[in-house]
C-alpha atoms as a PDB file:
ATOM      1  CA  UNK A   1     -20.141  53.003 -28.668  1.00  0.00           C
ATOM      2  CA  UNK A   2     -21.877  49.834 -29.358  1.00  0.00           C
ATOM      3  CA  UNK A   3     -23.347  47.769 -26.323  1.00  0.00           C
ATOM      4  CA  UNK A   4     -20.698  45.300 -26.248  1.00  0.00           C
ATOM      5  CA  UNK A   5     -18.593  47.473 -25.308  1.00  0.00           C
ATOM      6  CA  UNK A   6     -20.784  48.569 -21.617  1.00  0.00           C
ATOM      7  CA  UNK A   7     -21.130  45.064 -20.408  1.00  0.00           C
ATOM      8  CA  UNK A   8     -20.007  45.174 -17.308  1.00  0.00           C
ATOM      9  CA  UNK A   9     -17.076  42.379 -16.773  1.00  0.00           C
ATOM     10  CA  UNK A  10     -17.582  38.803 -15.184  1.00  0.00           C
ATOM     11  CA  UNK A  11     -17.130  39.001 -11.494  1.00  0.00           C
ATOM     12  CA  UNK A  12     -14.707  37.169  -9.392  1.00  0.00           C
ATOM     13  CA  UNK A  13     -16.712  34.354  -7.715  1.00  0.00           C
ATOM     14  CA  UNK A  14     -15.930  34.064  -3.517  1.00  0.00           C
ATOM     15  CA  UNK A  15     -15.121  30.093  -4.027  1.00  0.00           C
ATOM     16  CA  UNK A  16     -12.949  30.874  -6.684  1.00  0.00           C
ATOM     17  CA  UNK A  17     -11.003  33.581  -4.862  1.00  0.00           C
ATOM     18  CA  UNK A  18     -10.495  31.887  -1.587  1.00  0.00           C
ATOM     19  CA  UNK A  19      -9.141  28.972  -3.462  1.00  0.00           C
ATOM     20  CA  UNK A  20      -6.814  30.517  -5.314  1.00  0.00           C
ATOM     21  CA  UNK A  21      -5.881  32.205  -2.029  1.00  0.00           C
ATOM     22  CA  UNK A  22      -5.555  28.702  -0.487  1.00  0.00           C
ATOM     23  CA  UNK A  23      -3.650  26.936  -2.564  1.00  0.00           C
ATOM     24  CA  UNK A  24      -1.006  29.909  -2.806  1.00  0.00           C
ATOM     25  CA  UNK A  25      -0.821  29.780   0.755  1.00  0.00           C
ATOM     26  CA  UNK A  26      -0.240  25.871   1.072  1.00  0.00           C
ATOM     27  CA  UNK A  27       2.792  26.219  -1.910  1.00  0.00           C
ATOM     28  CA  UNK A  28       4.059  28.779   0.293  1.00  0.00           C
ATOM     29  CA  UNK A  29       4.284  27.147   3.501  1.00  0.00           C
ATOM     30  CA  UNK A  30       4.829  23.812   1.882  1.00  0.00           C
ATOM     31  CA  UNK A  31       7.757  25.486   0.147  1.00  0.00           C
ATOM     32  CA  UNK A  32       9.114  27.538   3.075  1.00  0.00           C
ATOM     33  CA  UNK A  33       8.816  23.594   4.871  1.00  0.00           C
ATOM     34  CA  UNK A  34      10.496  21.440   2.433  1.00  0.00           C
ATOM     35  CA  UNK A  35      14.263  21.529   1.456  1.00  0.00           C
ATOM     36  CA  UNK A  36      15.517  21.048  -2.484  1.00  0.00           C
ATOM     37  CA  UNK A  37      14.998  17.575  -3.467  1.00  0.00           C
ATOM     38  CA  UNK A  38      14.962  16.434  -7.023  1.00  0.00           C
ATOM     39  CA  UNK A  39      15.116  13.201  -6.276  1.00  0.00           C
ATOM     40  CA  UNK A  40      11.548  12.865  -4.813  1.00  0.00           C
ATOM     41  CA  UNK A  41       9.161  11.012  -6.714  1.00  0.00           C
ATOM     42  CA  UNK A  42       6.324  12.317  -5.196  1.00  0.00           C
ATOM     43  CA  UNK A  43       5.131   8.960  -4.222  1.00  0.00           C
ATOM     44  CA  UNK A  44       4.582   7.995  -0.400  1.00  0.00           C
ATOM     45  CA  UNK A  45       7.536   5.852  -0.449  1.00  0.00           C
ATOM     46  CA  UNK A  46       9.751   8.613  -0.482  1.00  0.00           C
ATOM     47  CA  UNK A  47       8.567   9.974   2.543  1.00  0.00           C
ATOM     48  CA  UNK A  48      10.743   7.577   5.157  1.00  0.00           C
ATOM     49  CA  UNK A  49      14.627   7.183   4.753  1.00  0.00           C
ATOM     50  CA  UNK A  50      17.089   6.364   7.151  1.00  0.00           C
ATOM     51  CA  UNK A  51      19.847   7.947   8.581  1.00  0.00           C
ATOM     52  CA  UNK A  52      20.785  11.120   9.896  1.00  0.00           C
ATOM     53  CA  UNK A  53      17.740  13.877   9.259  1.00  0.00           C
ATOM     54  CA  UNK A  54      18.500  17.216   9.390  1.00  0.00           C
ATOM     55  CA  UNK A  55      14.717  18.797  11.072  1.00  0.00           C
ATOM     56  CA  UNK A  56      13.539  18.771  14.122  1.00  0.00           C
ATOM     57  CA  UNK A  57      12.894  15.688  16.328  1.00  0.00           C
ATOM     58  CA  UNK A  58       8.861  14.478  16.014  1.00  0.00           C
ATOM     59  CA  UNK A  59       8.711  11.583  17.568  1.00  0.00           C
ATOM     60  CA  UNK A  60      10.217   8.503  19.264  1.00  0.00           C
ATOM     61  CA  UNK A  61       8.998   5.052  16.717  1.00  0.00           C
ATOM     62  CA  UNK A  62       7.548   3.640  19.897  1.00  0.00           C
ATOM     63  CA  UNK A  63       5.261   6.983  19.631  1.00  0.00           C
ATOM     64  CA  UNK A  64       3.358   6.008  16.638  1.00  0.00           C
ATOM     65  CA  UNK A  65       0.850   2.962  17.038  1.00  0.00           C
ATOM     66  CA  UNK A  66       1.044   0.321  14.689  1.00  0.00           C
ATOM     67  CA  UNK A  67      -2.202   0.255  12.287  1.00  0.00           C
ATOM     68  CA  UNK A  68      -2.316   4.082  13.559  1.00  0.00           C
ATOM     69  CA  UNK A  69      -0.304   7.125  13.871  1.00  0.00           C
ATOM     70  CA  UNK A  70       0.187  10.464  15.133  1.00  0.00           C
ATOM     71  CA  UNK A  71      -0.840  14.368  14.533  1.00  0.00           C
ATOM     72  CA  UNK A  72       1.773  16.766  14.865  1.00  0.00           C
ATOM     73  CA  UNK A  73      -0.350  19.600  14.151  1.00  0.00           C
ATOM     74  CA  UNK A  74       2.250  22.354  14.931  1.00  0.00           C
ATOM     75  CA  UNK A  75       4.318  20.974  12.069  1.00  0.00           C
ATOM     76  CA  UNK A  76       0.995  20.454   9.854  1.00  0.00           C
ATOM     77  CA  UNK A  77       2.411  16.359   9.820  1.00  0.00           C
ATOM     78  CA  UNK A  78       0.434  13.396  10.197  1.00  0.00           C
ATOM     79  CA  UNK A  79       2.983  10.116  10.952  1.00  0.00           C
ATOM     80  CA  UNK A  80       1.126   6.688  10.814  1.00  0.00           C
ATOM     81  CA  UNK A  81       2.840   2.884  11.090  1.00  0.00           C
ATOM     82  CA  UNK A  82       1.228   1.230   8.992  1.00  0.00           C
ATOM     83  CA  UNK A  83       3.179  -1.973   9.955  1.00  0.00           C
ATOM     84  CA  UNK A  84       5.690  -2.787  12.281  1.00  0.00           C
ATOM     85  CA  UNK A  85       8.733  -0.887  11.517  1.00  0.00           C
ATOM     86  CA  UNK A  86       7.277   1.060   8.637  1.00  0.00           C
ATOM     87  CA  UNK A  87       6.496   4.793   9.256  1.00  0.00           C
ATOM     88  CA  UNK A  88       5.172   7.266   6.443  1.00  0.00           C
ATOM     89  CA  UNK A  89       3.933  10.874   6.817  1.00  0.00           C
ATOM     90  CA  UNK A  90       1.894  13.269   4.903  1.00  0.00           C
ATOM     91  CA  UNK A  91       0.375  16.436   5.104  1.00  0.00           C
ATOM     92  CA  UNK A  92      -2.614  17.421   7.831  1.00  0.00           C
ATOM     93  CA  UNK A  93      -4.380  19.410   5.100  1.00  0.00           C
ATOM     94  CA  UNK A  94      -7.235  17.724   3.248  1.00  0.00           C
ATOM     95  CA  UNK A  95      -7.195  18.116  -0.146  1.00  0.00           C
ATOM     96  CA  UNK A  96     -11.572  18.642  -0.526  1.00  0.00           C
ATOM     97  CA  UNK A  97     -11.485  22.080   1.594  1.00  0.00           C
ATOM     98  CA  UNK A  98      -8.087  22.656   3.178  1.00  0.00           C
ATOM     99  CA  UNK A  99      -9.087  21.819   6.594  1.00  0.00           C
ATOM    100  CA  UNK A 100      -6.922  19.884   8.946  1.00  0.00           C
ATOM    101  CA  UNK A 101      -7.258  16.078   9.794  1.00  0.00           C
ATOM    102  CA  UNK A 102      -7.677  15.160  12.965  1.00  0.00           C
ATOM    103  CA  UNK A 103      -7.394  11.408  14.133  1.00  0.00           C
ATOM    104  CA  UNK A 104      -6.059   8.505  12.701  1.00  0.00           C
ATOM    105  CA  UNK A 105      -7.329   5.295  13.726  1.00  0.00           C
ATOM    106  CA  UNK A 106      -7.353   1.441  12.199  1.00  0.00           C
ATOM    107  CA  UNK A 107      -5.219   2.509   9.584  1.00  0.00           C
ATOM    108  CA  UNK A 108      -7.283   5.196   8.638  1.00  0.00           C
ATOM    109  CA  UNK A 109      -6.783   8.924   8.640  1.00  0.00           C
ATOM    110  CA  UNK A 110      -9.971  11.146   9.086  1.00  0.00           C
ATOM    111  CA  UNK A 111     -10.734  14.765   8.005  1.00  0.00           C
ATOM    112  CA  UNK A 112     -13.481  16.003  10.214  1.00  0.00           C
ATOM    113  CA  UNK A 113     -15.062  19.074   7.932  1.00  0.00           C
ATOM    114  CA  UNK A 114     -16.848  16.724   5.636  1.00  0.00           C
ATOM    115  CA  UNK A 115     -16.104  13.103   6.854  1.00  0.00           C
ATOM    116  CA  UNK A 116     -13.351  12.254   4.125  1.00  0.00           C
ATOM    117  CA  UNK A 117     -11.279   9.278   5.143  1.00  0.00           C
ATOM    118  CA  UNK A 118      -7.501   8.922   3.575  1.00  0.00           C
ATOM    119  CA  UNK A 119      -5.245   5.126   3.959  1.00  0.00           C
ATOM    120  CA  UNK A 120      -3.034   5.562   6.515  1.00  0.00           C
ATOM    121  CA  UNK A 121      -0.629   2.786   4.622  1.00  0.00           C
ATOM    122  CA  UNK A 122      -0.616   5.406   1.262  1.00  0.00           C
ATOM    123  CA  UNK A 123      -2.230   8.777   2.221  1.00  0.00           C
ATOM    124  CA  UNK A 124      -4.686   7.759  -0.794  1.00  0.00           C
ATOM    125  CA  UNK A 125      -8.880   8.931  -0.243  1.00  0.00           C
ATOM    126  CA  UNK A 126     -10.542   5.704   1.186  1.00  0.00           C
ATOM    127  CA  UNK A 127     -13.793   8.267   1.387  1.00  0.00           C
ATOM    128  CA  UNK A 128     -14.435  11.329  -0.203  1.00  0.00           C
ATOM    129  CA  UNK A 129     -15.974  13.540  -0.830  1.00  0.00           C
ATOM    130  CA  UNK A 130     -12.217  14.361  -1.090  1.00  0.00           C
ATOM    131  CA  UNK A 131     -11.119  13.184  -4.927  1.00  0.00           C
ATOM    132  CA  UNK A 132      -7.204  13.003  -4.429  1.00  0.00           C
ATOM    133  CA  UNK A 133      -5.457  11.369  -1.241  1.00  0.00           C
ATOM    134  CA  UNK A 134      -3.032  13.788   1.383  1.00  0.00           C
ATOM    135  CA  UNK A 135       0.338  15.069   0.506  1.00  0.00           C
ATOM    136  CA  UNK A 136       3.628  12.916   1.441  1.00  0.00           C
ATOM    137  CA  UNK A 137       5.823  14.189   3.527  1.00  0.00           C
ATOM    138  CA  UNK A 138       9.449  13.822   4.149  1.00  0.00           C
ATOM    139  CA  UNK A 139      10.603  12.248   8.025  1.00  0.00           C
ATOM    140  CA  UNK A 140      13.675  10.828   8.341  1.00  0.00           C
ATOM    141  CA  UNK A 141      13.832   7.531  10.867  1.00  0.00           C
ATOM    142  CA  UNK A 142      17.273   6.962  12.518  1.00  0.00           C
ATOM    143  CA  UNK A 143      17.061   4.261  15.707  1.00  0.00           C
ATOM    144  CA  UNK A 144      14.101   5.266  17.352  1.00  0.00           C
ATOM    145  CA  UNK A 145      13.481   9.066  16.593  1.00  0.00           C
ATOM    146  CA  UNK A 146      11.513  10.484  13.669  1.00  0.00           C
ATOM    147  CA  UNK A 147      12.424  13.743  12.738  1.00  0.00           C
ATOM    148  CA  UNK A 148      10.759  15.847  10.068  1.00  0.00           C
ATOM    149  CA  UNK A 149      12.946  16.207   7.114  1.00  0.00           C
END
């Protein structure tokens, strides 16, 4: 039996672990959230439509402050209006470390764990230390509700 052979084999790091962990939680409830749509893009523009949505009612549009928006943390959704008439919504999880935002304010939309700041207008990182900006998400806007969906 040569040496080689006793080594003992390269742990599992804690980071590494609880990220893996993470991110197989967020597919999961991201997956259990969203419905089948092939059609997405994946780009923020895809997260408003109009007509009739089939989730649950968020918000009335006179809810969300233009330049501003609105956590719905129950849902995990943040909805901002970036101008009048235009809503878009992403994800509450920050992308650096998983941990919810928590305000949104002159058009931007602030993580409190490390002080990353996203654009409420595109969900894209305005400060890091986050590298990529929050997830869209899908509301529908028919009159004045906003439903999720």
């Amino acid at each position: 039996m040569s040496s080689e052979s006793l080594k003992p084999a390269p742990a599992l790091c804690r980071r590494t672990l609880l990220a893996a962990l993470g991110g197989a939680g967020i597919a999961a409830t991201l997956t259990a959230c969203g419905g089948s749509d092939d059609s997405s893009s994946g780009s923020s523009d895809a997260s408003t439509s109009s007509g009739s949505g089939g989730g649950a009612a968020l918000a009335k549009t006179t809810d969300i402050p233009e330049g501003g928006g609105k956590i719905f943390a129950d849902q995990g959704v943040v909805v901002t209006q970036p101008t009048a008439g235009e809503f878009k919504a992403y994800s509450t999880v920050c992308p650096h470390q998983k941990q919810q935002v928590n305000s949104v304010a002159d058009g931007t939309i602030t993580c409190p764990a490390h002080g990353s700041q996203f654009n409420a207008a595109d969900g894209s990182v305005k400060k890091g230390p986050a590298t990529s900006g929050l997830t869209a998400a899908k509301i529908t806007v028919s009159g004045d509700s906003i439903t999720l969906g």
